[in-house]
N, C-alpha and C. Protein backbone atom coordinates (compact mmCIF):
# COMPACT_ATOMS: atom_id res chain seq x y z
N UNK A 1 -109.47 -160.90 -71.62
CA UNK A 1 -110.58 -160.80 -70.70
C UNK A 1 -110.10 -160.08 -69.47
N UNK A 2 -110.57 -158.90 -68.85
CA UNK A 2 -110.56 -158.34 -67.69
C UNK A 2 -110.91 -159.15 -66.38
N UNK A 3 -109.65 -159.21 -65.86
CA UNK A 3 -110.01 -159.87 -64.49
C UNK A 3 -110.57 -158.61 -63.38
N UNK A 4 -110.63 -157.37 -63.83
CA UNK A 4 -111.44 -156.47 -62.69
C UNK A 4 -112.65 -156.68 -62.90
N UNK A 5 -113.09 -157.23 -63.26
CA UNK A 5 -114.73 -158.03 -62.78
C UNK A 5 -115.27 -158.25 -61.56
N UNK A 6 -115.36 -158.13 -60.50
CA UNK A 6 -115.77 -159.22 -59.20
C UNK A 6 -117.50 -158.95 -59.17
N UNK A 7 -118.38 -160.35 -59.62
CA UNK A 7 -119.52 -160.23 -59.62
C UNK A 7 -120.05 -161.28 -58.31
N UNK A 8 -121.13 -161.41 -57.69
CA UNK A 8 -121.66 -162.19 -57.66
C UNK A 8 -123.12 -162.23 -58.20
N UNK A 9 -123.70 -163.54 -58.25
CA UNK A 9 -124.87 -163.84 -57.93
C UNK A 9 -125.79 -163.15 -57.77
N UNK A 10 -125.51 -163.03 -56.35
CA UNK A 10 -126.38 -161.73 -55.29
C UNK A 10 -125.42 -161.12 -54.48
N UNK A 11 -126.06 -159.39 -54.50
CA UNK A 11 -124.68 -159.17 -53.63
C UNK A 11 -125.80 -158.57 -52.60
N UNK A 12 -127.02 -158.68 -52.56
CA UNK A 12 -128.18 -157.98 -51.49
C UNK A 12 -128.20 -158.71 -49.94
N UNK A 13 -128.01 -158.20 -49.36
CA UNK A 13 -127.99 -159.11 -48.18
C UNK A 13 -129.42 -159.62 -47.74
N UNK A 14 -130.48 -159.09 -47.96
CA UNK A 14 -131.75 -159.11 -47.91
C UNK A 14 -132.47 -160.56 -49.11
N UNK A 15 -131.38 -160.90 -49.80
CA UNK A 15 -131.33 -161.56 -51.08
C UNK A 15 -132.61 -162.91 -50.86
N UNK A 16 -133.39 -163.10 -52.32
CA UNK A 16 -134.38 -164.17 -51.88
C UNK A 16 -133.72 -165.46 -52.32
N UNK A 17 -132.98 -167.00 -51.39
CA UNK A 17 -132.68 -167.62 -52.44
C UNK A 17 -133.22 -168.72 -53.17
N UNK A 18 -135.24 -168.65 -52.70
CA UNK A 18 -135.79 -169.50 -53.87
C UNK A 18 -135.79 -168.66 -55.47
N UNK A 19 -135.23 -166.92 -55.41
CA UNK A 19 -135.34 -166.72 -56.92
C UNK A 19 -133.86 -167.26 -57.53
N UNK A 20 -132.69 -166.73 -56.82
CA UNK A 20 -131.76 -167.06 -57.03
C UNK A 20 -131.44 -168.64 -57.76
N UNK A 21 -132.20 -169.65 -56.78
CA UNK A 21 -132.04 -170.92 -57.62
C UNK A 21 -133.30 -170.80 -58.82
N UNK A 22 -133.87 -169.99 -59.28
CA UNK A 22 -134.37 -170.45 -60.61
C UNK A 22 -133.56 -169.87 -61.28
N UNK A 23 -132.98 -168.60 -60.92
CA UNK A 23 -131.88 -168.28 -61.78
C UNK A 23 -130.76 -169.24 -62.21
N UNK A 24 -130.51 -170.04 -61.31
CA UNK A 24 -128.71 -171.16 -61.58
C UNK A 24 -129.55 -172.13 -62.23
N UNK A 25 -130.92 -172.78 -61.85
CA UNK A 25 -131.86 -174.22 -62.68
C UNK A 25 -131.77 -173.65 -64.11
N UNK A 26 -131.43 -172.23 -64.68
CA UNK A 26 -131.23 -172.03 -65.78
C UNK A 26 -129.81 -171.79 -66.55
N UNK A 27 -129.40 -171.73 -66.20
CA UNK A 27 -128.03 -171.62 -66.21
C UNK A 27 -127.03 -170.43 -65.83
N UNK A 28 -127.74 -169.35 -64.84
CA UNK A 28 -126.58 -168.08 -64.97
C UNK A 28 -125.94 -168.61 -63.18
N UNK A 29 -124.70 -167.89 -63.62
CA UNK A 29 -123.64 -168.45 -62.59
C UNK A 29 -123.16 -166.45 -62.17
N UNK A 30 -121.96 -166.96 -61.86
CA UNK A 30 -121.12 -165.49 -61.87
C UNK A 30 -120.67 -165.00 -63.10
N UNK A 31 -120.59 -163.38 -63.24
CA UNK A 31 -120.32 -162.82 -64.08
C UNK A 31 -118.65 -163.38 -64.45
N UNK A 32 -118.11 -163.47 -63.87
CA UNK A 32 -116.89 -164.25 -63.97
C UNK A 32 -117.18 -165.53 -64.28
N UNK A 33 -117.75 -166.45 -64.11
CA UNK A 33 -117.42 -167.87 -64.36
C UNK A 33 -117.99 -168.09 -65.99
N UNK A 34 -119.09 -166.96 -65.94
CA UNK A 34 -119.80 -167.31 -67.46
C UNK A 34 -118.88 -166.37 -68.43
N UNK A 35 -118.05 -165.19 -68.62
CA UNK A 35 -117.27 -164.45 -68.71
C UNK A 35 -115.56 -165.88 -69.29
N UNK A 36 -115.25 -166.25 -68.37
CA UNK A 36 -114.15 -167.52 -68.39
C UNK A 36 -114.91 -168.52 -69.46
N UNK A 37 -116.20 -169.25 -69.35
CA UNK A 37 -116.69 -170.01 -70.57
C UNK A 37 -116.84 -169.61 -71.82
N UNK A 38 -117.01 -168.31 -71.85
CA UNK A 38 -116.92 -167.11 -73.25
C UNK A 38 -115.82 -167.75 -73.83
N UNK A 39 -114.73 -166.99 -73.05
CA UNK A 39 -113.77 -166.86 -73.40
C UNK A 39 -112.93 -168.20 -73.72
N UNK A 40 -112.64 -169.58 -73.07
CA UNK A 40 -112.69 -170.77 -73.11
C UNK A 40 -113.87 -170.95 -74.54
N UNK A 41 -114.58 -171.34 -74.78
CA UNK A 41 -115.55 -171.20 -75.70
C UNK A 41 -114.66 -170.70 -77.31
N UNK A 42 -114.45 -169.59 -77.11
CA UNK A 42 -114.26 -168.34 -78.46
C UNK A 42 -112.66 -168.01 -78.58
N UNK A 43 -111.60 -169.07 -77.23
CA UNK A 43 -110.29 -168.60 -77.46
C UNK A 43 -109.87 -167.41 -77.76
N UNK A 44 -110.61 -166.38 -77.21
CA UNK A 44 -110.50 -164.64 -77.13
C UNK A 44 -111.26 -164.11 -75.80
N UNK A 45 -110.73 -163.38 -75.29
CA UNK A 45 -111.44 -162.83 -73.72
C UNK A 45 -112.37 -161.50 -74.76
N UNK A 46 -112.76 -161.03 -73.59
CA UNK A 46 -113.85 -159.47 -74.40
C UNK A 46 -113.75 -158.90 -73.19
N UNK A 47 -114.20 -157.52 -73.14
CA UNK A 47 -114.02 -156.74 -72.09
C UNK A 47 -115.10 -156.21 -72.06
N UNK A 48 -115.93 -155.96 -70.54
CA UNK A 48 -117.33 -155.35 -70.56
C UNK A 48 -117.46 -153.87 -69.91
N UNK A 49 -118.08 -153.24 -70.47
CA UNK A 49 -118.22 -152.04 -69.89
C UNK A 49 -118.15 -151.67 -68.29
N UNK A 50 -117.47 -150.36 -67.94
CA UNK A 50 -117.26 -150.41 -67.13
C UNK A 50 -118.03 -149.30 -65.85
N UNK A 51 -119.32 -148.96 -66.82
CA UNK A 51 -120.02 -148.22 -66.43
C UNK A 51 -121.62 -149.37 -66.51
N UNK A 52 -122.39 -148.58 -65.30
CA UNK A 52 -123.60 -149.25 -65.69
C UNK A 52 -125.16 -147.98 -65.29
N UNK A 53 -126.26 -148.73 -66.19
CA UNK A 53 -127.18 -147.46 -65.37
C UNK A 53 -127.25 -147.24 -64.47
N UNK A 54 -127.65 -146.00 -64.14
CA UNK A 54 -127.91 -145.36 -62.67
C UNK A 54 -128.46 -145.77 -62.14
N UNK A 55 -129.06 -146.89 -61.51
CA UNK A 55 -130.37 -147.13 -60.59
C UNK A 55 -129.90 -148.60 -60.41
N UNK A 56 -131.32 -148.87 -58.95
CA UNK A 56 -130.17 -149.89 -58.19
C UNK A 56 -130.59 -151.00 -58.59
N UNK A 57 -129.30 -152.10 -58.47
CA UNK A 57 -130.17 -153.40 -58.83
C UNK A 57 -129.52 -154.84 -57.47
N UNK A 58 -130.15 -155.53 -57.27
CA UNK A 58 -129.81 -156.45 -56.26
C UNK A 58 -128.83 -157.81 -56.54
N UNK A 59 -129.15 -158.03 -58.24
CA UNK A 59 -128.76 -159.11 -58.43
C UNK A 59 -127.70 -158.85 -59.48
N UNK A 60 -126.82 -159.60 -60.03
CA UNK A 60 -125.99 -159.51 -61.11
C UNK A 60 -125.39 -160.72 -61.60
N UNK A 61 -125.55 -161.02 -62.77
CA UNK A 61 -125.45 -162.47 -62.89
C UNK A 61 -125.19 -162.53 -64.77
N UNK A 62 -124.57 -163.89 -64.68
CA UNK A 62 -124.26 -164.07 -66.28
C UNK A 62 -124.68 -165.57 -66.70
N UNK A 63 -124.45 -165.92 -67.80
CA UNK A 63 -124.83 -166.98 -68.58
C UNK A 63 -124.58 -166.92 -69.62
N UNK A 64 -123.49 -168.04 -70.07
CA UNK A 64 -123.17 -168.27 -71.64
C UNK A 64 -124.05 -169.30 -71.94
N UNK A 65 -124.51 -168.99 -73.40
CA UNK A 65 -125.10 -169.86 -73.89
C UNK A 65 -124.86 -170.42 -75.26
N UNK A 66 -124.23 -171.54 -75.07
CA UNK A 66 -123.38 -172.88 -75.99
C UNK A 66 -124.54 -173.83 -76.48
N UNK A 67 -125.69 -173.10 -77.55
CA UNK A 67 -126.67 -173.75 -78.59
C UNK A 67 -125.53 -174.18 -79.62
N UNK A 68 -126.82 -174.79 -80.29
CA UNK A 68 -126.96 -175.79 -81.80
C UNK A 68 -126.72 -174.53 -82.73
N UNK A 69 -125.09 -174.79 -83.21
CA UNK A 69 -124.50 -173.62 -84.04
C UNK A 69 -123.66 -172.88 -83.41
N UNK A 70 -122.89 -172.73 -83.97
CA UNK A 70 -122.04 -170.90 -83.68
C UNK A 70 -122.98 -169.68 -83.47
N UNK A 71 -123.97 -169.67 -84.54
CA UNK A 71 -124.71 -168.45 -84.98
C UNK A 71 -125.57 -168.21 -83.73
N UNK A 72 -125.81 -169.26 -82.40
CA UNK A 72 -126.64 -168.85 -81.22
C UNK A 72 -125.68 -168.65 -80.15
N UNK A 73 -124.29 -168.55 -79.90
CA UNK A 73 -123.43 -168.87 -78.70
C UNK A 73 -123.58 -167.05 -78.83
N UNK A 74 -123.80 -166.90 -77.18
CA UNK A 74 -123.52 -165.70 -76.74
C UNK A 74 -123.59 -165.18 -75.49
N UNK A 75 -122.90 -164.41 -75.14
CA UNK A 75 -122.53 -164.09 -73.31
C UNK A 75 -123.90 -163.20 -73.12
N UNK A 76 -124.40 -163.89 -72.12
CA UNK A 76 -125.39 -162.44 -71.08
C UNK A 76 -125.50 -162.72 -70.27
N UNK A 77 -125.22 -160.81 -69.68
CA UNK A 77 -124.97 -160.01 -68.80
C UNK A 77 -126.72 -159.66 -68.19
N UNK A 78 -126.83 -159.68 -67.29
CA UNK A 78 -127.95 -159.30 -66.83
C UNK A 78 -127.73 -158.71 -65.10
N UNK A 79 -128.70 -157.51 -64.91
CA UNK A 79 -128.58 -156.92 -63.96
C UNK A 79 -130.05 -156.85 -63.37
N UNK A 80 -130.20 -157.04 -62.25
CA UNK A 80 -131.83 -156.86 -61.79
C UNK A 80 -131.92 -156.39 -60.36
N UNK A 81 -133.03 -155.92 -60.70
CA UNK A 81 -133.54 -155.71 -58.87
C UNK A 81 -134.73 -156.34 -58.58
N UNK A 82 -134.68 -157.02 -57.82
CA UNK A 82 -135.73 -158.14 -57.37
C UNK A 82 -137.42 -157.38 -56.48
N UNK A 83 -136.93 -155.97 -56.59
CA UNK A 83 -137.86 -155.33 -55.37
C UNK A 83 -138.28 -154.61 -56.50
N UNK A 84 -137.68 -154.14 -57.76
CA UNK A 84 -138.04 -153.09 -58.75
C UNK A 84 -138.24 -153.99 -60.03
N UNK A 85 -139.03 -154.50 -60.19
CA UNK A 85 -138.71 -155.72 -61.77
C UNK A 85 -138.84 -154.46 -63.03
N UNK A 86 -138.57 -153.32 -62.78
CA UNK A 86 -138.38 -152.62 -64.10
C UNK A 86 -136.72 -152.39 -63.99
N UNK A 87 -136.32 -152.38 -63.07
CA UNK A 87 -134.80 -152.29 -63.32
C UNK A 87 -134.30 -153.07 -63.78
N UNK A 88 -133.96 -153.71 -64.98
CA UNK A 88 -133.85 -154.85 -65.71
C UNK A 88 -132.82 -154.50 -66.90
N UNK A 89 -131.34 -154.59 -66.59
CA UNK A 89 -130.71 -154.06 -67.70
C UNK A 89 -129.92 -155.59 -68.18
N UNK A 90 -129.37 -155.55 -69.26
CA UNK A 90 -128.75 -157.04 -70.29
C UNK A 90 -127.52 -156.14 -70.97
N UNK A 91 -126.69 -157.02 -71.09
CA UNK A 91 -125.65 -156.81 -71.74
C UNK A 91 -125.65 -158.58 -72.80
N UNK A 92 -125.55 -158.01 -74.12
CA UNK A 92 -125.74 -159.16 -74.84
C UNK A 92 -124.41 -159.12 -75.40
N UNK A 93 -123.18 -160.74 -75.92
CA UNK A 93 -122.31 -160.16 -76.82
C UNK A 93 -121.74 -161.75 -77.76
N UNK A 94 -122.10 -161.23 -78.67
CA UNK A 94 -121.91 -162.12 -79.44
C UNK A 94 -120.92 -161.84 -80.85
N UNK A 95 -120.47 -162.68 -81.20
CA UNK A 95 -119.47 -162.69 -82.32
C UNK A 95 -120.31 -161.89 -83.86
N UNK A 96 -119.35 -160.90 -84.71
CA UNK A 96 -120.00 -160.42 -85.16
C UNK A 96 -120.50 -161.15 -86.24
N UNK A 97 -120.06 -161.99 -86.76
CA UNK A 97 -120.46 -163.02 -88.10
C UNK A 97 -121.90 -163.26 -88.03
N UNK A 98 -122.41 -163.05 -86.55
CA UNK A 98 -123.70 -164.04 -85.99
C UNK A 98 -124.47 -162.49 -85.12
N UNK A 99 -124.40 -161.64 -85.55
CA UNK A 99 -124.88 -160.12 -85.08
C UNK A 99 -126.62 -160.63 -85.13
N UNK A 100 -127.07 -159.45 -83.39
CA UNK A 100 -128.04 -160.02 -83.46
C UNK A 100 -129.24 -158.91 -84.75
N UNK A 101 -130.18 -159.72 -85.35
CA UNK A 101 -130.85 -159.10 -86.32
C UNK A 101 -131.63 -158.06 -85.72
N UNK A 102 -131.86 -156.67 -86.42
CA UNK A 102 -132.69 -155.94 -86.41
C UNK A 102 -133.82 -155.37 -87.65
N UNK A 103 -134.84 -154.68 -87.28
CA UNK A 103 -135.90 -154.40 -88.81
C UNK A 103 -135.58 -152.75 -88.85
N UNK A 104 -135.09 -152.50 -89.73
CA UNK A 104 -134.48 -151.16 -90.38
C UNK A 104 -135.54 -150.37 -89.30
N UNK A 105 -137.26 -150.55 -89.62
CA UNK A 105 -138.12 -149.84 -88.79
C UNK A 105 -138.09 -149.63 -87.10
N UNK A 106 -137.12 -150.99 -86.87
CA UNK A 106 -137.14 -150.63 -85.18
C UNK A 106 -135.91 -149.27 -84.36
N UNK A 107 -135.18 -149.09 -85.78
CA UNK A 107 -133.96 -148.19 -85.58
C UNK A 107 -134.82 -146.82 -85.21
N UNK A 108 -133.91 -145.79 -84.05
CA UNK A 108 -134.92 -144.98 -83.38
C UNK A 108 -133.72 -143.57 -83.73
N UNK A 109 -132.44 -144.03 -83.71
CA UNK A 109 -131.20 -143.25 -84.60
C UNK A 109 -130.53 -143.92 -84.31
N UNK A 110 -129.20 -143.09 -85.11
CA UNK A 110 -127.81 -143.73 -85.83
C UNK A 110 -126.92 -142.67 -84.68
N UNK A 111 -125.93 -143.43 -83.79
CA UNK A 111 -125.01 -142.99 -82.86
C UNK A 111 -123.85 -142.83 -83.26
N UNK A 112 -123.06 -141.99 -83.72
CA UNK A 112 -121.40 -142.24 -83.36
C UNK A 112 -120.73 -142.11 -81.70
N UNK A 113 -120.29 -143.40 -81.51
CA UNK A 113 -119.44 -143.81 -80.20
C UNK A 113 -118.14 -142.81 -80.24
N UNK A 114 -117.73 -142.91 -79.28
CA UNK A 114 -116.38 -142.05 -79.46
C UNK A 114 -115.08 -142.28 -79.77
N UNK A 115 -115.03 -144.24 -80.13
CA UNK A 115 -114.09 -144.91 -81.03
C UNK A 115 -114.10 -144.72 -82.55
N UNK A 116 -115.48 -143.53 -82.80
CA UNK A 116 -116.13 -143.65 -84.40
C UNK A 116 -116.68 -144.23 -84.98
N UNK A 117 -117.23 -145.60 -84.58
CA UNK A 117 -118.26 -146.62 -84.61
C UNK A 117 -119.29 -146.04 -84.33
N UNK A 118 -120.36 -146.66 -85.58
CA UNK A 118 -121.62 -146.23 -85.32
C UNK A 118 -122.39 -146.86 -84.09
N UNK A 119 -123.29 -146.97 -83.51
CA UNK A 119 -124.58 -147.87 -82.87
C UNK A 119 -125.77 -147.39 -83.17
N UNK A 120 -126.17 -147.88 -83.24
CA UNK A 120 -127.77 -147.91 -83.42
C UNK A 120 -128.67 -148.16 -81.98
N UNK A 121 -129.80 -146.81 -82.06
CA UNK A 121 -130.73 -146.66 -81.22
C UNK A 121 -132.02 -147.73 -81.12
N UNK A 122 -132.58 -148.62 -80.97
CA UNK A 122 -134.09 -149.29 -81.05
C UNK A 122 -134.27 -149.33 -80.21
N UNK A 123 -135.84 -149.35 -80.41
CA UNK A 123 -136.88 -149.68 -79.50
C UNK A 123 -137.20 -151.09 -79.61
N UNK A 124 -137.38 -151.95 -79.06
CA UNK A 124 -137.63 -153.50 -78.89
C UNK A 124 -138.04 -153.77 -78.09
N UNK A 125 -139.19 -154.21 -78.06
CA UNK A 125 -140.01 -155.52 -77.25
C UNK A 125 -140.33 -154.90 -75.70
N UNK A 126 -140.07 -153.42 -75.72
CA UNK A 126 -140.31 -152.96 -74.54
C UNK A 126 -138.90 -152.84 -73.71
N UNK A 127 -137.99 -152.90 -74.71
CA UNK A 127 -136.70 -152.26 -73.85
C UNK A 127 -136.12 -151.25 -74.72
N UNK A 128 -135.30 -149.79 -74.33
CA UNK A 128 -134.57 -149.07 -75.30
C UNK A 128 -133.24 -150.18 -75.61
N UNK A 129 -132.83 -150.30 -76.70
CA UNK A 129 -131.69 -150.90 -77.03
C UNK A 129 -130.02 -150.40 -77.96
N UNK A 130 -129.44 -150.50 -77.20
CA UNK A 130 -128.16 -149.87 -78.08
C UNK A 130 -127.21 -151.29 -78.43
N UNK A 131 -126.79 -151.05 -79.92
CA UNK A 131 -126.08 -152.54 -80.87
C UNK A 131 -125.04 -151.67 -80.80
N UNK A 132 -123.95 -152.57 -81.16
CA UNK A 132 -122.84 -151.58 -81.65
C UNK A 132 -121.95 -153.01 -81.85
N UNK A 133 -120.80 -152.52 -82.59
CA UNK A 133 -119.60 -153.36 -82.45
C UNK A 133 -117.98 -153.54 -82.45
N UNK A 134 -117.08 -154.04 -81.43
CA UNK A 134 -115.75 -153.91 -80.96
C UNK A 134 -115.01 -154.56 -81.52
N UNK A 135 -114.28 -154.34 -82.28
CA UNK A 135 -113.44 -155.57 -82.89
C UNK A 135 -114.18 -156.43 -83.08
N UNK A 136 -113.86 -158.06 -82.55
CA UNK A 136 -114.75 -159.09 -83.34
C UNK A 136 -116.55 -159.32 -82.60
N UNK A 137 -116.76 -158.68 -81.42
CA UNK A 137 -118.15 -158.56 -80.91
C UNK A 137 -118.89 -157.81 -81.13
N UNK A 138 -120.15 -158.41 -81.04
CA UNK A 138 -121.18 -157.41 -81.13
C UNK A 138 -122.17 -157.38 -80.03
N UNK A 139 -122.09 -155.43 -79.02
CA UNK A 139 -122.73 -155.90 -78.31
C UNK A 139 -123.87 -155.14 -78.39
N UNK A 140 -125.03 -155.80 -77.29
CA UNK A 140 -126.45 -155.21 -77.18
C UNK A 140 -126.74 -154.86 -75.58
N UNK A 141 -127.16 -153.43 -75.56
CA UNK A 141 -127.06 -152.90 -74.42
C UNK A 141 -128.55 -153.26 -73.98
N UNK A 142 -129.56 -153.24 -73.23
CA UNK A 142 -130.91 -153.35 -73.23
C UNK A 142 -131.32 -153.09 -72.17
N UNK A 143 -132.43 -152.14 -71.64
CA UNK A 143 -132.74 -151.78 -70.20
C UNK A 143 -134.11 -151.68 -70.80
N UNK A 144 -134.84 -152.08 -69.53
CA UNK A 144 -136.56 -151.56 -69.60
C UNK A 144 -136.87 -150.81 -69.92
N UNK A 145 -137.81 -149.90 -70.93
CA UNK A 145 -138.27 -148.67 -71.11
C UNK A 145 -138.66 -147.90 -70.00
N UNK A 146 -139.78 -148.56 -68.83
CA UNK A 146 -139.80 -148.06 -67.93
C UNK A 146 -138.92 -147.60 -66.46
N UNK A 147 -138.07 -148.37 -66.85
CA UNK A 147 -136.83 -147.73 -65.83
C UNK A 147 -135.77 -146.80 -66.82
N UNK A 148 -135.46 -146.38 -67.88
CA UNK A 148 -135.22 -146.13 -69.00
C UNK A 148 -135.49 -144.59 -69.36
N UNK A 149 -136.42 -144.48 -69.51
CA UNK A 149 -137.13 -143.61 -70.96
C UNK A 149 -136.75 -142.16 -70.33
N UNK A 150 -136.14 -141.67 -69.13
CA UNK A 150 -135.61 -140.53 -68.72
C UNK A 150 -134.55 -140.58 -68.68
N UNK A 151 -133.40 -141.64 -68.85
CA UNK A 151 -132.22 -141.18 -69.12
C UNK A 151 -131.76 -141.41 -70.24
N UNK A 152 -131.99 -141.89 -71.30
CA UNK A 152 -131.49 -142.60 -73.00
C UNK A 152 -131.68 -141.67 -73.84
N UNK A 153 -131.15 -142.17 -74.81
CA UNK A 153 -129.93 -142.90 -75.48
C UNK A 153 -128.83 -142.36 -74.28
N UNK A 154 -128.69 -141.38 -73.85
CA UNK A 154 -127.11 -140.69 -73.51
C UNK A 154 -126.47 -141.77 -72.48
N UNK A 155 -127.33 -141.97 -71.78
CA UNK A 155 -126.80 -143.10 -70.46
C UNK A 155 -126.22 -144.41 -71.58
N UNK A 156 -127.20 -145.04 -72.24
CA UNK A 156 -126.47 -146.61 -73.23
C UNK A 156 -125.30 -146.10 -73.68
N UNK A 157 -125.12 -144.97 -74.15
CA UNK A 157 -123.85 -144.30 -75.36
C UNK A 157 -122.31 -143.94 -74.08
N UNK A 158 -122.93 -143.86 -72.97
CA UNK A 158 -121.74 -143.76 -72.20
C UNK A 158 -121.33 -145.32 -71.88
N UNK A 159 -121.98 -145.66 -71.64
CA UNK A 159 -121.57 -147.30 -71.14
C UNK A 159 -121.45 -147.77 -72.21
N UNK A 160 -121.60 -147.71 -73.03
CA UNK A 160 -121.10 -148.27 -74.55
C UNK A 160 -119.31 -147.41 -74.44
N UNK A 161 -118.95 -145.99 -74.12
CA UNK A 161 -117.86 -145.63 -74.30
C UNK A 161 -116.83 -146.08 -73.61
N UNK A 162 -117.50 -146.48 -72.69
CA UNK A 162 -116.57 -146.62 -71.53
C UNK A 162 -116.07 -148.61 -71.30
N UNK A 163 -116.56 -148.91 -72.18
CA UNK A 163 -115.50 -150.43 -72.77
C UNK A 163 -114.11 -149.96 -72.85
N UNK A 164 -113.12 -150.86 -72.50
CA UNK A 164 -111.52 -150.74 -72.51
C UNK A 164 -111.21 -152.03 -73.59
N UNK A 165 -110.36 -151.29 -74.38
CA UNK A 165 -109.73 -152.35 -74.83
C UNK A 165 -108.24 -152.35 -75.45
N UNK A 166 -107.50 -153.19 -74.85
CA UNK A 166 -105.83 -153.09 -75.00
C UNK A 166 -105.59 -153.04 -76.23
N UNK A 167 -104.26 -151.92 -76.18
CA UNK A 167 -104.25 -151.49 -78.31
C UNK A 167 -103.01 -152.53 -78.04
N UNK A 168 -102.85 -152.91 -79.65
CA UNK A 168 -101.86 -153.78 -79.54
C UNK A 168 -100.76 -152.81 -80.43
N UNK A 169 -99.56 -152.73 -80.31
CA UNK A 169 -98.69 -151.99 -80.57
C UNK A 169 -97.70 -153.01 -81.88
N UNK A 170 -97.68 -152.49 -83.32
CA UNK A 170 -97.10 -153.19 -83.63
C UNK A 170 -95.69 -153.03 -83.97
C-alpha cells in the first residue's frame, strides 16, 4: 500500500459540515484510513492511481465496505464537488474472484492499457465506466457522464495507466 496518499475528508475551506457528517453517518472516513482497513482486511496493500480527472472537486473521501461474504468487500474511492454535483468521480476495487458484473451490451469498447491488459469501456447508470484488472484487483473507474462525455475514454485510460506497482525481482 502507498503511503503517498494524503487525503482528507474535506480539503475546501468553504467546506459544508452538515454534508460532511452524512458522509462519516455512512461510513467514509479518509482515503487513508479506509485504504489501511483494505489492506488490514485482504493482508495485501493496492496502489491507487495517481492521476485524477481534470475538474475540480471539494471533497475526497473513502469507505471500505466489510458485507455478508467476501464476494461484497470492496474499497471506494470517491471524489466530489459539493457546488458541482456532476463532478462525481469513484474509484471502485475489489478482489478479482468477486469482479464487479457487467452485460456484454453495456460494453462501449475493448481498451489495451499500457501494461497490455485489456479494460473495458461502459456506459452505466449514467456514468462512463472503465473495469480493468492489476494483479489480484479489480478496478472500476466511474465519473458522471455529464461532467465526462468531453474528455473519455482517453482521460479513464490515463488514470488507469498511471497506477504504480512494485515489480518484485526474483
Amino acid at each position: 500500500m502507498s503511503g503517498n496518499h494524503s487525503y482528507a475528508l474535506s480539503k475546501s475551506p468553504d467546506r459544508h459540515p452538515a454534508n460532511e457528517e452524512v458522509y462519516r453517518e455512512i461510513g467514509y472516513v479518509t482515503i487513508d484510513k479506509a485504504l489501511q482497513e483494505f489492506a488490514a482486511h485482504f493482508n495485501q496493500g493496492i496502489e491507487l492511481p495517481l492521476r485524477t480527472p481534470p475538474i475540480s472537486f471539494t471533497h475526497t473521501l473513502g469507505r471500505f465496505n466489510d458485507l455478508d461474504g467476501e464476494d461484497k468487500d470492496s474499497l471506494e474511492i470517491k471524489y466530489i464537488n459539493e457546488k458541482l454535483p456532476d463532478n462525481h468521480y469513484k474509484i471502485t476495487v475489489r478482489p478479482v474472484e468477486h469482479r464487479f458484473p457487467y452485460n456484454e451490451e453495456d460494453v462501449i469498447k475493448v481498451i489495451k492499457l499500457e501494461d497490455g491488459e485489456e479494460a473495458v469501456y461502459l456506459d452505466r447508470d449514467g456514468f462512463n465506466v472503465l473495469s480493468f484488472e492489476r494483479g489480484d484487483w479489480q478496478y472500476t473507474l466511474s465519473i458522471n457522464k455529464r461532467a465526462s462525455d468531453l474528455m473519455l475514454p482517453g482521460v479513464l485510460v490515463q488514470i488507469a495507466n498511471s497506477i504504480e506497482f512494485a515489480t518484485e525481482e526474483s
